[in-house]
C-alpha atoms as a PDB file:
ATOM      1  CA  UNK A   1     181.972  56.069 124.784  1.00  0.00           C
ATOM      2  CA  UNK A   2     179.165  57.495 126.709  1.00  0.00           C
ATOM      3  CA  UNK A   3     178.162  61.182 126.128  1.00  0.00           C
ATOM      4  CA  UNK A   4     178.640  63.305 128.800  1.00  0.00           C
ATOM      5  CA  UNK A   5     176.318  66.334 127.424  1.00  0.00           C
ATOM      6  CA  UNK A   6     175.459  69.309 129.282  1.00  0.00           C
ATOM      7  CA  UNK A   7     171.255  68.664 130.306  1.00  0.00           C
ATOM      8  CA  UNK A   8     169.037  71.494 129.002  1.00  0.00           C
ATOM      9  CA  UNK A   9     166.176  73.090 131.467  1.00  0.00           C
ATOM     10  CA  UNK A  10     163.211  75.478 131.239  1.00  0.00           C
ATOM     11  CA  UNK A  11     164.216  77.964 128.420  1.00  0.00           C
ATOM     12  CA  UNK A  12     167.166  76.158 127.100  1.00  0.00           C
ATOM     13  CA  UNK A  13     165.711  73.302 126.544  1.00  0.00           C
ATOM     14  CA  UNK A  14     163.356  75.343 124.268  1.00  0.00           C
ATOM     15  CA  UNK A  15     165.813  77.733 122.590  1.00  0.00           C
ATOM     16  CA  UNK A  16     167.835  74.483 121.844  1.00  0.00           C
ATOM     17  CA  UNK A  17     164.928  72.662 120.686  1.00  0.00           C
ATOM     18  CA  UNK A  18     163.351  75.896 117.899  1.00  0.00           C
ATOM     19  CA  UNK A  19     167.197  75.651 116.812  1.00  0.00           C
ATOM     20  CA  UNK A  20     167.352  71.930 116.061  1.00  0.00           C
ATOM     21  CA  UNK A  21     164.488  72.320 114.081  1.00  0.00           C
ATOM     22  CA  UNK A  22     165.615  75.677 112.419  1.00  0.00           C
ATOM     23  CA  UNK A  23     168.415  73.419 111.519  1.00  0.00           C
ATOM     24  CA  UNK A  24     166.168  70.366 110.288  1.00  0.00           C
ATOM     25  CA  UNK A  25     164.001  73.191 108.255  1.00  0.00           C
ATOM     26  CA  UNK A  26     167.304  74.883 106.869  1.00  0.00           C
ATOM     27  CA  UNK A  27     169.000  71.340 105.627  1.00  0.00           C
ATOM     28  CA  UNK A  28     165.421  69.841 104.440  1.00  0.00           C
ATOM     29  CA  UNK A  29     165.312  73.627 102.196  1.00  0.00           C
ATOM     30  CA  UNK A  30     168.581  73.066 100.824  1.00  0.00           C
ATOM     31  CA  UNK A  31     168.144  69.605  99.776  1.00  0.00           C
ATOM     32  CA  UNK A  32     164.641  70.232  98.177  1.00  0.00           C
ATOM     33  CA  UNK A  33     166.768  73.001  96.305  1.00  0.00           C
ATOM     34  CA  UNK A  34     169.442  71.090  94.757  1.00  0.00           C
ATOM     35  CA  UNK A  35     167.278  68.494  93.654  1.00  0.00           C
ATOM     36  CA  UNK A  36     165.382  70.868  92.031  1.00  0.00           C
ATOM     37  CA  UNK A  37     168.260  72.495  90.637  1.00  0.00           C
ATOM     38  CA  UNK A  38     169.133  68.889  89.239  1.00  0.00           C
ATOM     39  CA  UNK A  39     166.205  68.537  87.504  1.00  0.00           C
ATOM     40  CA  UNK A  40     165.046  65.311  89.376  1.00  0.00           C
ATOM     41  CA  UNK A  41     161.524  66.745  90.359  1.00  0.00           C
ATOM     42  CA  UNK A  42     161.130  66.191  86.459  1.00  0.00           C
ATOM     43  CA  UNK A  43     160.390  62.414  86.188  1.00  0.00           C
ATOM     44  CA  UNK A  44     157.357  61.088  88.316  1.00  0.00           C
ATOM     45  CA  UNK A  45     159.758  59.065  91.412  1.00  0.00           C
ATOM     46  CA  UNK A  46     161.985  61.916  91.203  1.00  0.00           C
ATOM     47  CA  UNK A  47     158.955  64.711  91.983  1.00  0.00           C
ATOM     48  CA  UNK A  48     157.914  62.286  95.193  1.00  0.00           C
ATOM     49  CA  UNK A  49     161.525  62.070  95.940  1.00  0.00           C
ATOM     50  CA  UNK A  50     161.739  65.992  95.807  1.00  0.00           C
ATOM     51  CA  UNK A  51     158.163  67.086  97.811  1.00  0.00           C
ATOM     52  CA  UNK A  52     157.430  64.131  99.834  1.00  0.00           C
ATOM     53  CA  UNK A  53     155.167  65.901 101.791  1.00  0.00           C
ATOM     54  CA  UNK A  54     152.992  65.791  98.744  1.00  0.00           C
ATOM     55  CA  UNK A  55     150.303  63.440  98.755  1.00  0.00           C
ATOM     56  CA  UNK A  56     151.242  60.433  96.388  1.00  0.00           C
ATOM     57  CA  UNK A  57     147.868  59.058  95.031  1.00  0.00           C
ATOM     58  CA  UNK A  58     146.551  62.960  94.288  1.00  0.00           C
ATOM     59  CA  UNK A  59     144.884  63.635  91.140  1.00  0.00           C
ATOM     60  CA  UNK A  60     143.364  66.357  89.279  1.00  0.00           C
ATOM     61  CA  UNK A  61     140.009  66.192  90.546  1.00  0.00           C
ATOM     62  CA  UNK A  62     141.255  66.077  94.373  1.00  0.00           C
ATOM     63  CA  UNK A  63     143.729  68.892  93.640  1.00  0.00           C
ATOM     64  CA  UNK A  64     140.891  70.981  92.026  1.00  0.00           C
ATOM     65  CA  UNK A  65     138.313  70.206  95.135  1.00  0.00           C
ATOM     66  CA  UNK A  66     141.327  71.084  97.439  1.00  0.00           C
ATOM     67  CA  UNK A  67     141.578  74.416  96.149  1.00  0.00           C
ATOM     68  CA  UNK A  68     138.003  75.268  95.741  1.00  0.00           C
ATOM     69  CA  UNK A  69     138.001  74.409  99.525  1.00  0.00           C
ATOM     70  CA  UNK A  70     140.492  76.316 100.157  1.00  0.00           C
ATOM     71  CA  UNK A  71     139.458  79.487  98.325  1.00  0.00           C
ATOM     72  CA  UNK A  72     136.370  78.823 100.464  1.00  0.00           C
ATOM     73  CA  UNK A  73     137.431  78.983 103.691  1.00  0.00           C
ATOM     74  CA  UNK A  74     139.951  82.318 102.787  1.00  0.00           C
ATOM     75  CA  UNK A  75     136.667  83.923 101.130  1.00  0.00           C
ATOM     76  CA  UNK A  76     134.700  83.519 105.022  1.00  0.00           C
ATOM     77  CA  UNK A  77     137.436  84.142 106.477  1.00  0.00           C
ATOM     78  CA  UNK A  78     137.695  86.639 104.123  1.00  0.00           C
ATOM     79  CA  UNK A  79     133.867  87.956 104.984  1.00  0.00           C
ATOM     80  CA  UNK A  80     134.343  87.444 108.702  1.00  0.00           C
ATOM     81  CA  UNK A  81     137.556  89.935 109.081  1.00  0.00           C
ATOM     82  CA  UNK A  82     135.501  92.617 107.013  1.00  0.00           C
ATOM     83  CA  UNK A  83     132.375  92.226 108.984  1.00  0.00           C
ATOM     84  CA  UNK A  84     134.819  92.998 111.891  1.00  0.00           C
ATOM     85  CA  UNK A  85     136.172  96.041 110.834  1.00  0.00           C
ATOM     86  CA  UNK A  86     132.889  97.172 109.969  1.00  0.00           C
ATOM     87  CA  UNK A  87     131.413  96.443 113.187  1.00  0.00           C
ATOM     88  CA  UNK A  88     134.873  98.119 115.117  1.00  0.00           C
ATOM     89  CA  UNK A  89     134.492 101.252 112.236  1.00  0.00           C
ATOM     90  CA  UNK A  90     130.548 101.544 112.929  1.00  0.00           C
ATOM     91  CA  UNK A  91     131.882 101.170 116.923  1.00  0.00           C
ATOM     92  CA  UNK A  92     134.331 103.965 116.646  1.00  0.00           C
ATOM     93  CA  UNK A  93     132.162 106.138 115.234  1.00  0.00           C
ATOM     94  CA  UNK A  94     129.239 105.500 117.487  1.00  0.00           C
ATOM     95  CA  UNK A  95     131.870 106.209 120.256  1.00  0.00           C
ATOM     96  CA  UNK A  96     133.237 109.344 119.145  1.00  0.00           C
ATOM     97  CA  UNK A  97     129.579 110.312 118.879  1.00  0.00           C
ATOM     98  CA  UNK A  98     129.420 109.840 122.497  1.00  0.00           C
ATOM     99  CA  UNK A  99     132.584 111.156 123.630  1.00  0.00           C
ATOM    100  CA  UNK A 100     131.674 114.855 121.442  1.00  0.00           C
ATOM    101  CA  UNK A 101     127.811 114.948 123.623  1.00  0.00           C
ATOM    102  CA  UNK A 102     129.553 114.113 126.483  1.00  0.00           C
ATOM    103  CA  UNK A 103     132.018 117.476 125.640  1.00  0.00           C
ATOM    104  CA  UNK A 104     128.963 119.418 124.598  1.00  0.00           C
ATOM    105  CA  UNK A 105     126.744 118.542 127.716  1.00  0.00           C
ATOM    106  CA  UNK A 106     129.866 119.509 129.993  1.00  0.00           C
ATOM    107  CA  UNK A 107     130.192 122.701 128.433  1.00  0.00           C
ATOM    108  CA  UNK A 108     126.387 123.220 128.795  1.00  0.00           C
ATOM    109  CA  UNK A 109     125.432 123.042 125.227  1.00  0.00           C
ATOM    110  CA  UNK A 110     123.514 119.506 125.728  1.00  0.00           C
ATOM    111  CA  UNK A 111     121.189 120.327 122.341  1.00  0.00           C
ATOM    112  CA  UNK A 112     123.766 120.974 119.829  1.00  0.00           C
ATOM    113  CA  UNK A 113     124.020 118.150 117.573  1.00  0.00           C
ATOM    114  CA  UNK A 114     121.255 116.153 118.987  1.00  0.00           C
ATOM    115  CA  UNK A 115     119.345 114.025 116.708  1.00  0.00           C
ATOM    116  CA  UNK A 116     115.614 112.816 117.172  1.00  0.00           C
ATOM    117  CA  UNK A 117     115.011 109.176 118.188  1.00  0.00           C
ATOM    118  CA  UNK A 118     112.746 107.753 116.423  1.00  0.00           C
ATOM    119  CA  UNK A 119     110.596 104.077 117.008  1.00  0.00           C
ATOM    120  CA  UNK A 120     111.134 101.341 113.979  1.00  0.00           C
ATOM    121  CA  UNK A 121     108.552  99.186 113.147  1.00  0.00           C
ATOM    122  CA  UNK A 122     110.480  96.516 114.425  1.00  0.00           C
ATOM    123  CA  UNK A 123     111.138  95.064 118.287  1.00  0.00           C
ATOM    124  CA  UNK A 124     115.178  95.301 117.705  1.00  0.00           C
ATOM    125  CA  UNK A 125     116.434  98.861 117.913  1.00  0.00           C
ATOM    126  CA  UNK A 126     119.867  98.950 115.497  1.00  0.00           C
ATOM    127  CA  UNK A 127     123.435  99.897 116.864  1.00  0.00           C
ATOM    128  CA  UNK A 128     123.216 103.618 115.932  1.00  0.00           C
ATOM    129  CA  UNK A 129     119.382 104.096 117.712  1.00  0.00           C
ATOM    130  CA  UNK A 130     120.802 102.563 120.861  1.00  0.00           C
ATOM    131  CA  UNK A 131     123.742 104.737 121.270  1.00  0.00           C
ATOM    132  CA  UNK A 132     121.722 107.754 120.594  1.00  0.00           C
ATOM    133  CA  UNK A 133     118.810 106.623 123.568  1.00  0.00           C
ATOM    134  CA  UNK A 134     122.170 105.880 126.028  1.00  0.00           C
ATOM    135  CA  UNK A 135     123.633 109.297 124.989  1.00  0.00           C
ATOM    136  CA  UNK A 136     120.128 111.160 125.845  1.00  0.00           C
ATOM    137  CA  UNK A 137     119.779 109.247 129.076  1.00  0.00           C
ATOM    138  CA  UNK A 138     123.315 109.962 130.117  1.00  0.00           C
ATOM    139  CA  UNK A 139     122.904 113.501 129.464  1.00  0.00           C
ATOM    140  CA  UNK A 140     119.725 113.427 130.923  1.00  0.00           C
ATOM    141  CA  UNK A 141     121.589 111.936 134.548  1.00  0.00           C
ATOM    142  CA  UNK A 142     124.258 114.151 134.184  1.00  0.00           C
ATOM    143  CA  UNK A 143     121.744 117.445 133.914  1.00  0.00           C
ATOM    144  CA  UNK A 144     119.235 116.126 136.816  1.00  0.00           C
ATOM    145  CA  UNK A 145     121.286 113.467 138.175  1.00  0.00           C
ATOM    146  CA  UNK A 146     118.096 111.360 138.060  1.00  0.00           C
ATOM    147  CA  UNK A 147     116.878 108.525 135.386  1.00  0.00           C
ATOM    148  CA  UNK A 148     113.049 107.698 134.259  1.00  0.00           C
END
């Protein structure tokens, strides 16, 4: 006889859909258990029986170059995140830097805390020299209400 089953739309569809494969996840778990729990994972057919989503024809050599290319990509992954928070950290802080000669030039104390700009060698002007020049010339517009 023919199934007369409800039809699933828009979110139900979906809902029903993340649950059959909960369910698929859930039996495929349980079965990987008990044949571990049998000890079949112990003979060679019985390990691919157990993880088939192991590759069959990997050996030592490919298992080893795997990992070292794994370990690889976590470590600049790794290195990328940090840089990150560095940058956001050194970002904060140039901010806050800001936000305190902002306070000080609205309560008409625009030198306290002021630092001397001075020229590198080099063309490129680093994050901290930058935020200093924009702090002066914002202080400067907000004092004259003019900028050179």
């Amino acid at each position: 006889p023919g199934q007369t089953g409800r039809r699933y739309t828009g979110t139900e569809a979906h809902a029903k859909s993340i649950r059959d494969l909960e369910n698929e996840l859930n039996l495929d778990r349980d079965r990987l258990r008990l044949m571990i729990q049998q000890g079949v994972h112990k003979t060679k057919n019985g390990l691919k029986l157990t993880v088939r989503h192991v590759q069959p024809d990997i050996d030592r050599e490919a298992l080893w170059r795997h990992r070292r290319e794994t370990l690889e990509q976590v470590d600049t992954k790794g290195k990328r995140i940090q840089q990150a928070l560095n940058d956001s950290a050194r970002a904060r802080k140039d901010l806050q830097t800001c936000v305190e000669a902002l306070r000080d030039t609205m309560n008409g104390n625009p030198e306290r805390g002021r630092k001397k700009i001075r020229p590198k060698d080099d063309a490129r002007m680093d994050w901290g020299d930058r935020m200093e020049l924009i702090r002066k010339k914002l202080e400067e517009f907000i004092l004259t209400g003019q900028v050179d």
